[in-house]
N, C-alpha and C. Protein backbone atom coordinates (compact mmCIF):
# COMPACT_ATOMS: atom_id res chain seq x y z
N UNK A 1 0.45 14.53 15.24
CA UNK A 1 -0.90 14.97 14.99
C UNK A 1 -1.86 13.80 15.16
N UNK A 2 -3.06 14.16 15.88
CA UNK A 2 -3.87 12.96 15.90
C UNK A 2 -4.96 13.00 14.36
N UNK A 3 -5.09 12.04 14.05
CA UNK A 3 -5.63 11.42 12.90
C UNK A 3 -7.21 11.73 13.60
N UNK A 4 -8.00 12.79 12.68
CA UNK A 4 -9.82 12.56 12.52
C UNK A 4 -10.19 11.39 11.85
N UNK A 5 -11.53 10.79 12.86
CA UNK A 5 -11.99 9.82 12.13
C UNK A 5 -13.78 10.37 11.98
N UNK A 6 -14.32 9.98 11.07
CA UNK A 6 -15.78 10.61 10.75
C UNK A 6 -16.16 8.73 10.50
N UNK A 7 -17.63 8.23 10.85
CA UNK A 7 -18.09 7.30 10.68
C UNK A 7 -19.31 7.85 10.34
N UNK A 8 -19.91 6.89 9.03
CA UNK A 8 -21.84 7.61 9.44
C UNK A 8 -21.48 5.91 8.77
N UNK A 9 -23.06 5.43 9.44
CA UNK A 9 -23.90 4.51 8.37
C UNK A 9 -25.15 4.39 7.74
N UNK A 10 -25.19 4.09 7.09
CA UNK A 10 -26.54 4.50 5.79
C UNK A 10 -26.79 3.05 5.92
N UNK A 11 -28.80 2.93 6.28
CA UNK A 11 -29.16 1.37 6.10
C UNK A 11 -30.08 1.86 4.79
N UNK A 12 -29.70 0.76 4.15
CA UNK A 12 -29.91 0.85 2.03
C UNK A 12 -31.26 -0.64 2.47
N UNK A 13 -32.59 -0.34 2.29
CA UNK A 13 -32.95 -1.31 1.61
C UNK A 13 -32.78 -1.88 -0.02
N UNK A 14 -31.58 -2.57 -0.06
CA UNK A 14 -31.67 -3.36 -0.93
C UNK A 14 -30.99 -4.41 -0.39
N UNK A 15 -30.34 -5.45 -1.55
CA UNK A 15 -29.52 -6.65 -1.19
C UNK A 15 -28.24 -6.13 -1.30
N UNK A 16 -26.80 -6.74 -0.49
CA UNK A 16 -25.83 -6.45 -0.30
C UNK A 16 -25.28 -6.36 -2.17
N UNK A 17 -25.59 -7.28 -3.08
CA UNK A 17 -24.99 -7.24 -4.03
C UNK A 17 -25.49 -6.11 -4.91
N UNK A 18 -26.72 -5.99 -4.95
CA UNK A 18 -27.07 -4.65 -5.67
C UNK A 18 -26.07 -3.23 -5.04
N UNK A 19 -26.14 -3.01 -3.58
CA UNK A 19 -25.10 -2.20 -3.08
C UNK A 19 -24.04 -1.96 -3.57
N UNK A 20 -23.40 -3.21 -3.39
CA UNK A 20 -21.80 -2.92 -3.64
C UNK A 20 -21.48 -3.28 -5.24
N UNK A 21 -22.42 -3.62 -6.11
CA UNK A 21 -22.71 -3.39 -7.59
C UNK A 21 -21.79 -1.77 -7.84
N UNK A 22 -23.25 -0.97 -7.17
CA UNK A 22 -22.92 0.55 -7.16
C UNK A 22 -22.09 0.75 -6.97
N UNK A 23 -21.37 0.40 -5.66
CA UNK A 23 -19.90 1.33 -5.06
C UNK A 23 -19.13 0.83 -5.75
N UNK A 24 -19.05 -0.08 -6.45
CA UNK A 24 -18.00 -1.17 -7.39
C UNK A 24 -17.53 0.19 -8.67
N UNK A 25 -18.33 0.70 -8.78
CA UNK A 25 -18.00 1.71 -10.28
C UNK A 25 -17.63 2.74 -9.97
N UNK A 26 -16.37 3.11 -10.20
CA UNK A 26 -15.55 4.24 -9.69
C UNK A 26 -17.00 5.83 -10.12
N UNK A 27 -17.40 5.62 -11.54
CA UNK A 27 -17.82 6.23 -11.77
C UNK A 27 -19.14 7.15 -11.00
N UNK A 28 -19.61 6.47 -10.37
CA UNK A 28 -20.80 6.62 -9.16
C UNK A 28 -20.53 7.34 -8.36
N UNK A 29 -19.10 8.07 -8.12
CA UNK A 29 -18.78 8.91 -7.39
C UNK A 29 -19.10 10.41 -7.53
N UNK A 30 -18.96 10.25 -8.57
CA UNK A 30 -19.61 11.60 -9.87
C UNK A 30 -21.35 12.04 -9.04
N UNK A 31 -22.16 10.43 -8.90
CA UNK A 31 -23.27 11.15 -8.47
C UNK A 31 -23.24 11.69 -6.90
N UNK A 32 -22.28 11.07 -6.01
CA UNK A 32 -22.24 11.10 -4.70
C UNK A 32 -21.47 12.19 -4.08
N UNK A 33 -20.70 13.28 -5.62
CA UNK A 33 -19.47 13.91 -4.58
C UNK A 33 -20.82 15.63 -4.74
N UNK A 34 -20.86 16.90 -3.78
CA UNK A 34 -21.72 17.52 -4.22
C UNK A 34 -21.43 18.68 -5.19
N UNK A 35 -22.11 19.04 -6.44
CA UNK A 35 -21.42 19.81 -7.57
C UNK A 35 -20.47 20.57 -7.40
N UNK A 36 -20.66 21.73 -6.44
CA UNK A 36 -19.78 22.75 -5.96
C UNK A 36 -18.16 21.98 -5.69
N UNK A 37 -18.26 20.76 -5.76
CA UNK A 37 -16.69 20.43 -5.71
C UNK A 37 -15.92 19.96 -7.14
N UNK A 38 -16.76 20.29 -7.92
CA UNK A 38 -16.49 20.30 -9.43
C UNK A 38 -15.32 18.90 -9.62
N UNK A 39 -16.14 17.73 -9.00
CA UNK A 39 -15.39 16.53 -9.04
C UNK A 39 -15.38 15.87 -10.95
N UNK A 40 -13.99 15.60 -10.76
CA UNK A 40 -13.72 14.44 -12.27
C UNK A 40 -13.10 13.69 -11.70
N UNK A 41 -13.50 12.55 -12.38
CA UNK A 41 -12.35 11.34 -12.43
C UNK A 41 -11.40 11.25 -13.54
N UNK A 42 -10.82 11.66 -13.58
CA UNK A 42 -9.30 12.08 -14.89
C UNK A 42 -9.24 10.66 -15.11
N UNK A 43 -8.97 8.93 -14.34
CA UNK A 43 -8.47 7.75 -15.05
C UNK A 43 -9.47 7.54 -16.12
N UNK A 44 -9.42 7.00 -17.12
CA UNK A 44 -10.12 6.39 -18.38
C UNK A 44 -11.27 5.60 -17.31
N UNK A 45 -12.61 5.56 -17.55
CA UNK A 45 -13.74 4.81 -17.19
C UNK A 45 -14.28 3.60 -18.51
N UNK A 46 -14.39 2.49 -18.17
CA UNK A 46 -14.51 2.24 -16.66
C UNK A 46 -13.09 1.65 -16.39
N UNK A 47 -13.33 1.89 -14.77
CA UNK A 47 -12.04 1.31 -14.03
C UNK A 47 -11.91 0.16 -13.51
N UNK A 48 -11.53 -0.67 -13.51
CA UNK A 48 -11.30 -2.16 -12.90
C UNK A 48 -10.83 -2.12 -11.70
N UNK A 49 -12.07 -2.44 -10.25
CA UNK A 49 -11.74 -2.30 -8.87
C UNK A 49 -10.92 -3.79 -8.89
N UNK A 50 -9.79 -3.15 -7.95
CA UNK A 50 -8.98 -4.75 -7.28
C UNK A 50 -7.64 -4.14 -6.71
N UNK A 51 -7.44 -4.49 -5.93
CA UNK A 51 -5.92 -3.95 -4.99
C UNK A 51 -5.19 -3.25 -5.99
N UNK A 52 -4.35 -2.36 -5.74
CA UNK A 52 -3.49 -1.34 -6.14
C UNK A 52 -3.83 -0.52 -7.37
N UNK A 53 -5.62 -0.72 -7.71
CA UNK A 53 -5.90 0.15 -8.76
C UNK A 53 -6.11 1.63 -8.51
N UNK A 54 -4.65 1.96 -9.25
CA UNK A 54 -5.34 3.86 -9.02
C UNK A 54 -6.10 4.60 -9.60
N UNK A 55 -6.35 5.79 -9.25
CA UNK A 55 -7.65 6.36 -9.57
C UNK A 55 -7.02 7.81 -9.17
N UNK A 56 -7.14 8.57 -10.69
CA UNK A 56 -6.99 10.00 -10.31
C UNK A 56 -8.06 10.49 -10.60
N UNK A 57 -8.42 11.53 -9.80
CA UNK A 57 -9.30 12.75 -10.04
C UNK A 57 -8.81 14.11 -10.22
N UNK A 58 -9.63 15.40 -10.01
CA UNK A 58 -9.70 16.50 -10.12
C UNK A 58 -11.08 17.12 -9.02
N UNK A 59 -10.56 18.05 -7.89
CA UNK A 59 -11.45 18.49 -7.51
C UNK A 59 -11.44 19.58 -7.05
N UNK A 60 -12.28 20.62 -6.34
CA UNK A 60 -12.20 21.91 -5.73
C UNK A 60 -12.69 22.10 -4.58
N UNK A 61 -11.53 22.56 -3.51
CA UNK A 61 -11.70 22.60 -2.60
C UNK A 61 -12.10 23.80 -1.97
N UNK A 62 -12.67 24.55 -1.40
CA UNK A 62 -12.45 26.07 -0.96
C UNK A 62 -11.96 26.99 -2.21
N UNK A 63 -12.13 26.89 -3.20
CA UNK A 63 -12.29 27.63 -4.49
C UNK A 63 -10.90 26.93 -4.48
N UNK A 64 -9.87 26.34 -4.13
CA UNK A 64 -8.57 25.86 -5.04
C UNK A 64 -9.06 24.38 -5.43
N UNK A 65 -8.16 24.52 -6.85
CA UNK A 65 -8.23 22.85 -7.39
C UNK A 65 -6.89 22.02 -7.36
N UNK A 66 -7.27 20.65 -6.90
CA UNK A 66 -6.27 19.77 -6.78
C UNK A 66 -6.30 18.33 -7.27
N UNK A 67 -5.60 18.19 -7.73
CA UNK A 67 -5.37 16.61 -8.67
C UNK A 67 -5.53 15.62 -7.19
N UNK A 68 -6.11 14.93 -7.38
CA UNK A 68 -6.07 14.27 -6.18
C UNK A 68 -5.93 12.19 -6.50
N UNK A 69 -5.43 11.11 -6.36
CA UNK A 69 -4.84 10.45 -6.43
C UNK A 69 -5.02 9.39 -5.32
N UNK A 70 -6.21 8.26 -5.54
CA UNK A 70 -6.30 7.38 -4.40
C UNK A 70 -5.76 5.81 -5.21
N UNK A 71 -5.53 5.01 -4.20
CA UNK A 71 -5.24 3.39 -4.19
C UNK A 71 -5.79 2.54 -3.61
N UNK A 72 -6.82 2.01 -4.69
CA UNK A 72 -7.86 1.03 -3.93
C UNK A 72 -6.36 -0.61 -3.06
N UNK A 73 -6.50 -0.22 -1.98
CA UNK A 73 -5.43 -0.85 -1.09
C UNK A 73 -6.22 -2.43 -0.17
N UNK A 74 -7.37 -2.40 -0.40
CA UNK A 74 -7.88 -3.06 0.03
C UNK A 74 -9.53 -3.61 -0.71
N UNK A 75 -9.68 -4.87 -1.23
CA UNK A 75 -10.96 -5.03 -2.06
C UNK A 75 -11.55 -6.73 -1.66
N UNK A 76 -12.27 -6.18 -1.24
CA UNK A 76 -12.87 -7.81 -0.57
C UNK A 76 -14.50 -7.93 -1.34
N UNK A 77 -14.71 -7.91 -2.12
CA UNK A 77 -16.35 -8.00 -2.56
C UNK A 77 -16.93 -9.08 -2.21
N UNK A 78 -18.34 -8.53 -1.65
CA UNK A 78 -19.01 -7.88 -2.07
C UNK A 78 -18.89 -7.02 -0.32
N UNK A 79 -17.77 -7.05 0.70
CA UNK A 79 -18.09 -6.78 2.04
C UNK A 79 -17.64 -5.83 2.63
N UNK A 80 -16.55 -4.94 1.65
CA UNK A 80 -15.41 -4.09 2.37
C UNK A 80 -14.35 -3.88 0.94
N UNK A 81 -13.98 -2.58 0.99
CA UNK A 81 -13.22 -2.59 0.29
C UNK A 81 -12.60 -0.89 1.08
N UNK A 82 -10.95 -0.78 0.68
CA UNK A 82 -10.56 0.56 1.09
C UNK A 82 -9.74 1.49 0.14
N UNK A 83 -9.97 2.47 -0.02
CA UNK A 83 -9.26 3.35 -0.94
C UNK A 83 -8.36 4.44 0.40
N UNK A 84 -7.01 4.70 -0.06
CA UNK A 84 -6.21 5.66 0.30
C UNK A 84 -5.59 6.83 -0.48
N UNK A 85 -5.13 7.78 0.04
CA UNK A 85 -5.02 8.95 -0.68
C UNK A 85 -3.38 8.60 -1.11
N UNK A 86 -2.89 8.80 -1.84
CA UNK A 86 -1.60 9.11 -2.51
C UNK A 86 -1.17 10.26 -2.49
N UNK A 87 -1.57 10.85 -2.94
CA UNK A 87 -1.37 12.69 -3.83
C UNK A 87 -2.89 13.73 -3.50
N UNK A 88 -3.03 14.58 -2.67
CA UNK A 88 -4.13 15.41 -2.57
C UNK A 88 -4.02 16.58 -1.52
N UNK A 89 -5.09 16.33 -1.44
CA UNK A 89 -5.76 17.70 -0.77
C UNK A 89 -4.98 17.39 1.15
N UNK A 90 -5.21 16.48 1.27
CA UNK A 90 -5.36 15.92 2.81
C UNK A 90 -3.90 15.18 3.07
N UNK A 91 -3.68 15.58 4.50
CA UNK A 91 -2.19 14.48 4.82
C UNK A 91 -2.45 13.41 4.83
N UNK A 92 -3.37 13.23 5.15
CA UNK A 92 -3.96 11.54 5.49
C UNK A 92 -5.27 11.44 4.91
N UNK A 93 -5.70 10.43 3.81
CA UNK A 93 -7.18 10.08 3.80
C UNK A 93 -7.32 8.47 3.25
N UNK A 94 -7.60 7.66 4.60
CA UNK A 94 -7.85 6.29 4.25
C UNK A 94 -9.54 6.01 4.63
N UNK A 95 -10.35 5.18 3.87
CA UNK A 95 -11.85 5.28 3.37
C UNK A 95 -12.18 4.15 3.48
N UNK A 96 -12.54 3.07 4.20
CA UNK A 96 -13.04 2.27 4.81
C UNK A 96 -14.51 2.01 4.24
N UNK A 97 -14.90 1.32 3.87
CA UNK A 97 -16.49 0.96 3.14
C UNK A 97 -16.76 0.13 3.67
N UNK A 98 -17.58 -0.93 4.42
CA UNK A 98 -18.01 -2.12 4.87
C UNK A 98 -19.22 -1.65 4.54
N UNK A 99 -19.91 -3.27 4.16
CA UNK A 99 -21.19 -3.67 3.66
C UNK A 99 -21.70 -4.89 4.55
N UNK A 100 -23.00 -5.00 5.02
CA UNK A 100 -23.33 -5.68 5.73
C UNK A 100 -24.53 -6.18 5.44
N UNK A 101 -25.34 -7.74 4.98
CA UNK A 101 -26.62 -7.76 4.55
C UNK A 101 -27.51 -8.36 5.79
N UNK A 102 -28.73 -8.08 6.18
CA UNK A 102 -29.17 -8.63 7.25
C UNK A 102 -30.81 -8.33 6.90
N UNK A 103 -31.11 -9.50 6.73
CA UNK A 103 -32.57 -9.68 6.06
C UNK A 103 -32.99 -8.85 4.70
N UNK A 104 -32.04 -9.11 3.95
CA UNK A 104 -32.18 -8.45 2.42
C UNK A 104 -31.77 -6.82 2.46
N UNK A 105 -31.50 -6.24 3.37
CA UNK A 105 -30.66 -4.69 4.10
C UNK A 105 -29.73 -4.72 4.40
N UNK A 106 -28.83 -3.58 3.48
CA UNK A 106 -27.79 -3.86 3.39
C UNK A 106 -27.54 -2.13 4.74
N UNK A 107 -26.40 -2.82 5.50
CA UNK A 107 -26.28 -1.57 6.45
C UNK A 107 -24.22 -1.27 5.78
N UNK A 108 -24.18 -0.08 5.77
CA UNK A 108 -23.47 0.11 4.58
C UNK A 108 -22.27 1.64 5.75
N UNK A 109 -21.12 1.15 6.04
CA UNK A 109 -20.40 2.12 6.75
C UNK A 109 -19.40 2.48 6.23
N UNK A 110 -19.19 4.09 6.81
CA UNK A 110 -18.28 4.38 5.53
C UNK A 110 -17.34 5.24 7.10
N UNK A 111 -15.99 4.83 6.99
CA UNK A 111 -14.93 5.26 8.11
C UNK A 111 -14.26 5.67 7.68
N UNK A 112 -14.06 7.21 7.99
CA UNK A 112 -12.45 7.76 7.13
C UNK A 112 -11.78 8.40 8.30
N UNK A 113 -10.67 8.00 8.09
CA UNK A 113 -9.45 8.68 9.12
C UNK A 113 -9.09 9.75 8.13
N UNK A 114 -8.70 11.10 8.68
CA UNK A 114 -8.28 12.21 7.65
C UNK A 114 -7.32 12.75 8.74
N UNK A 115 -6.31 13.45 7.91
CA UNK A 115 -5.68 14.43 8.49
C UNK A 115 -5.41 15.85 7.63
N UNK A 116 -5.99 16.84 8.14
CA UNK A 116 -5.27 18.48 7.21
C UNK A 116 -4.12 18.79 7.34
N UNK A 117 -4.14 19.59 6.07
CA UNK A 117 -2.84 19.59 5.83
C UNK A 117 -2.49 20.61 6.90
N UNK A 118 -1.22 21.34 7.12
CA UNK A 118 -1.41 22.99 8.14
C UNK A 118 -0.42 22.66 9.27
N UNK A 119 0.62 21.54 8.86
CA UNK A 119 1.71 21.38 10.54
C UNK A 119 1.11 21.48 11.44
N UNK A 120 1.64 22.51 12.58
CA UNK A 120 1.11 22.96 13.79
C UNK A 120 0.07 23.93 14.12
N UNK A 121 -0.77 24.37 12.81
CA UNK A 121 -2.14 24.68 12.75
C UNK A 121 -3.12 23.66 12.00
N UNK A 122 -2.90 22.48 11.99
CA UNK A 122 -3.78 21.25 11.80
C UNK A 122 -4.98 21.72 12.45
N UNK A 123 -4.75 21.44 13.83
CA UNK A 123 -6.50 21.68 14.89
C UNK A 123 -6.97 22.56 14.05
N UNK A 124 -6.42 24.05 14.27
CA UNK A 124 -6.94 25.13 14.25
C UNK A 124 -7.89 24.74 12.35
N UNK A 125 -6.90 24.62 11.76
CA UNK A 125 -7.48 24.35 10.13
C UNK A 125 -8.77 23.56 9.81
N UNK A 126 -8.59 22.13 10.76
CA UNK A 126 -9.47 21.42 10.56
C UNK A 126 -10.63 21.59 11.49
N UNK A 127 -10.89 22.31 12.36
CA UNK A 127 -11.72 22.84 13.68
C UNK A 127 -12.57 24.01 12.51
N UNK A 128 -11.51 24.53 11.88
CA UNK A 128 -12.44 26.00 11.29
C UNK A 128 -13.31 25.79 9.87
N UNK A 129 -12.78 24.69 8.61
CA UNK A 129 -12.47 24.60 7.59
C UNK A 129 -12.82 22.92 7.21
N UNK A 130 -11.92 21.93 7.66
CA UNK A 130 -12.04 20.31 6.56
C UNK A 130 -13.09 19.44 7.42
N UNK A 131 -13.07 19.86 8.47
CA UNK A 131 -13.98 19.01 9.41
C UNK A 131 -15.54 19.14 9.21
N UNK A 132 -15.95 20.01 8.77
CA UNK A 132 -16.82 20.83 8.36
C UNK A 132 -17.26 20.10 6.77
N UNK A 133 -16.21 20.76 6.31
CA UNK A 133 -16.34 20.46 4.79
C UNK A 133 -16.44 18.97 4.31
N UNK A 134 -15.67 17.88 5.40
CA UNK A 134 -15.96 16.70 5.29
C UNK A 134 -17.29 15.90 5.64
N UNK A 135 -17.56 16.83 7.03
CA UNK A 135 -19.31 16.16 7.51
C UNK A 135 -20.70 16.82 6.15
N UNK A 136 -20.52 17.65 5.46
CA UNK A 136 -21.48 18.34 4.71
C UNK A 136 -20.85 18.18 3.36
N UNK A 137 -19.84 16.88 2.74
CA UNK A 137 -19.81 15.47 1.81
C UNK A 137 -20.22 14.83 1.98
N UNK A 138 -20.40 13.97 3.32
CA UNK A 138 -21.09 12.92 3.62
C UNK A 138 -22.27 12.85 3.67
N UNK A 139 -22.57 14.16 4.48
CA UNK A 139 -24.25 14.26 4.38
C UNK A 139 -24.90 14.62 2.90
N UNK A 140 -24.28 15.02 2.11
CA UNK A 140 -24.96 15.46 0.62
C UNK A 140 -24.35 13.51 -0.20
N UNK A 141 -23.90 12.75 0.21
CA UNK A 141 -23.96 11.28 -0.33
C UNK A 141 -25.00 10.41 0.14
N UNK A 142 -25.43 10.77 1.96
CA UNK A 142 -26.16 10.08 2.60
C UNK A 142 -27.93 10.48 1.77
N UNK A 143 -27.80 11.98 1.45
CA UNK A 143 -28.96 12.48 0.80
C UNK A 143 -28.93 11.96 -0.78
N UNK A 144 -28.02 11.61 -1.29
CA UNK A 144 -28.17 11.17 -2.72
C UNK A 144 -28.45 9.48 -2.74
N UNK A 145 -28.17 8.97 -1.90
CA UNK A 145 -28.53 7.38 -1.92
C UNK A 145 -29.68 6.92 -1.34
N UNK A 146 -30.23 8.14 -0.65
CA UNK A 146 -31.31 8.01 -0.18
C UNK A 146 -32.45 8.44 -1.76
N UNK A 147 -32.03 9.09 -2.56
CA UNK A 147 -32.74 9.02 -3.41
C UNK A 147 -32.83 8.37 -4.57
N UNK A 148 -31.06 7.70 -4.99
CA UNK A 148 -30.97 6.67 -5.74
C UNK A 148 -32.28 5.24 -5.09
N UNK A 149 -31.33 4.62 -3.90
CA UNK A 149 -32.10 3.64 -3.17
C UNK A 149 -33.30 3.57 -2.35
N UNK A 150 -33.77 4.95 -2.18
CA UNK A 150 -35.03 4.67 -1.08
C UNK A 150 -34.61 4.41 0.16
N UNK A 151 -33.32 5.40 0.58
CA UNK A 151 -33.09 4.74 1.81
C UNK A 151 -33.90 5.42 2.82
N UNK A 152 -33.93 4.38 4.27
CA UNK A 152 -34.65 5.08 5.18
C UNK A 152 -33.62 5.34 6.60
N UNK A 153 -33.54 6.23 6.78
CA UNK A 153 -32.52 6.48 7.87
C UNK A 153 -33.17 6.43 9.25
């Protein structure tokens, strides 16, 4: 199966450290995921970001709910850091964050490789259903940081 990749980047006027301040708190996800996915973070808050810290949640997908289970696998602050899926919804979900500051603007990319679940109806699943459901997450985060930060796209 070939692995989807989705990229957007969001340029944040602020400074790189105020940025990745934010993404630093597991908890912030709460404002970024959109209600209808009736997101929790089940680990005790707050969480201490740094290689192999896990992080369970709870969320709803297409009206089913699933415990879902990532591993911050990668943490470089204040420039990059990556979380992977363990246990969830998706065969594959590795989450790529890079932060970039360039004249006090921070340009801020977010890369996820995903794969659905569905064997040999993968395409068909993710063509009808996650591909979808993944671009209209991103865009309801790109719309919430734009109102946390003032971003200008």
């Amino acid at each position: 199966m070939k692995t989807h990749i989705l990229e957007t980047v969001t340029i944040i006027h602020k400074p790189l450290l105020e940025v990745f301040d934010f993404f630093s708190k597991a908890e912030n996800l709460n404002i970024l995921t959109p209600p209808e996915l009736h997101f929790k973070i089940i680990t005790p808050l707050p969480i201490k970001m740094e290689p192999t810290t896990i992080i369970d949640y709870r969320i709803k997908l297409n009206g089913i709910s699933f415990n879902w289970r990532t591993e911050i696998c990668n943490w470089e602050p204040p420039y990059r850091f990556v979380d992977q899926q363990l246990k969830g919804p998706y065969k594959k979900w590795h989450h790529t964050h890079s932060f970039i500051e360039k004249n006090g603007v921070t340009e801020m990319t977010d890369r996820i490789e995903f794969l659905s679940p569905g064997w040999i109806f993968e395409p068909i699943i993710n063509a009808l259903f996650i591909e979808k459901k993944v671009k209209k997450i991103f865009a309801y985060r790109e719309k919430k940081l734009k109102e946390i930060f003032e971003v200008t796209f």
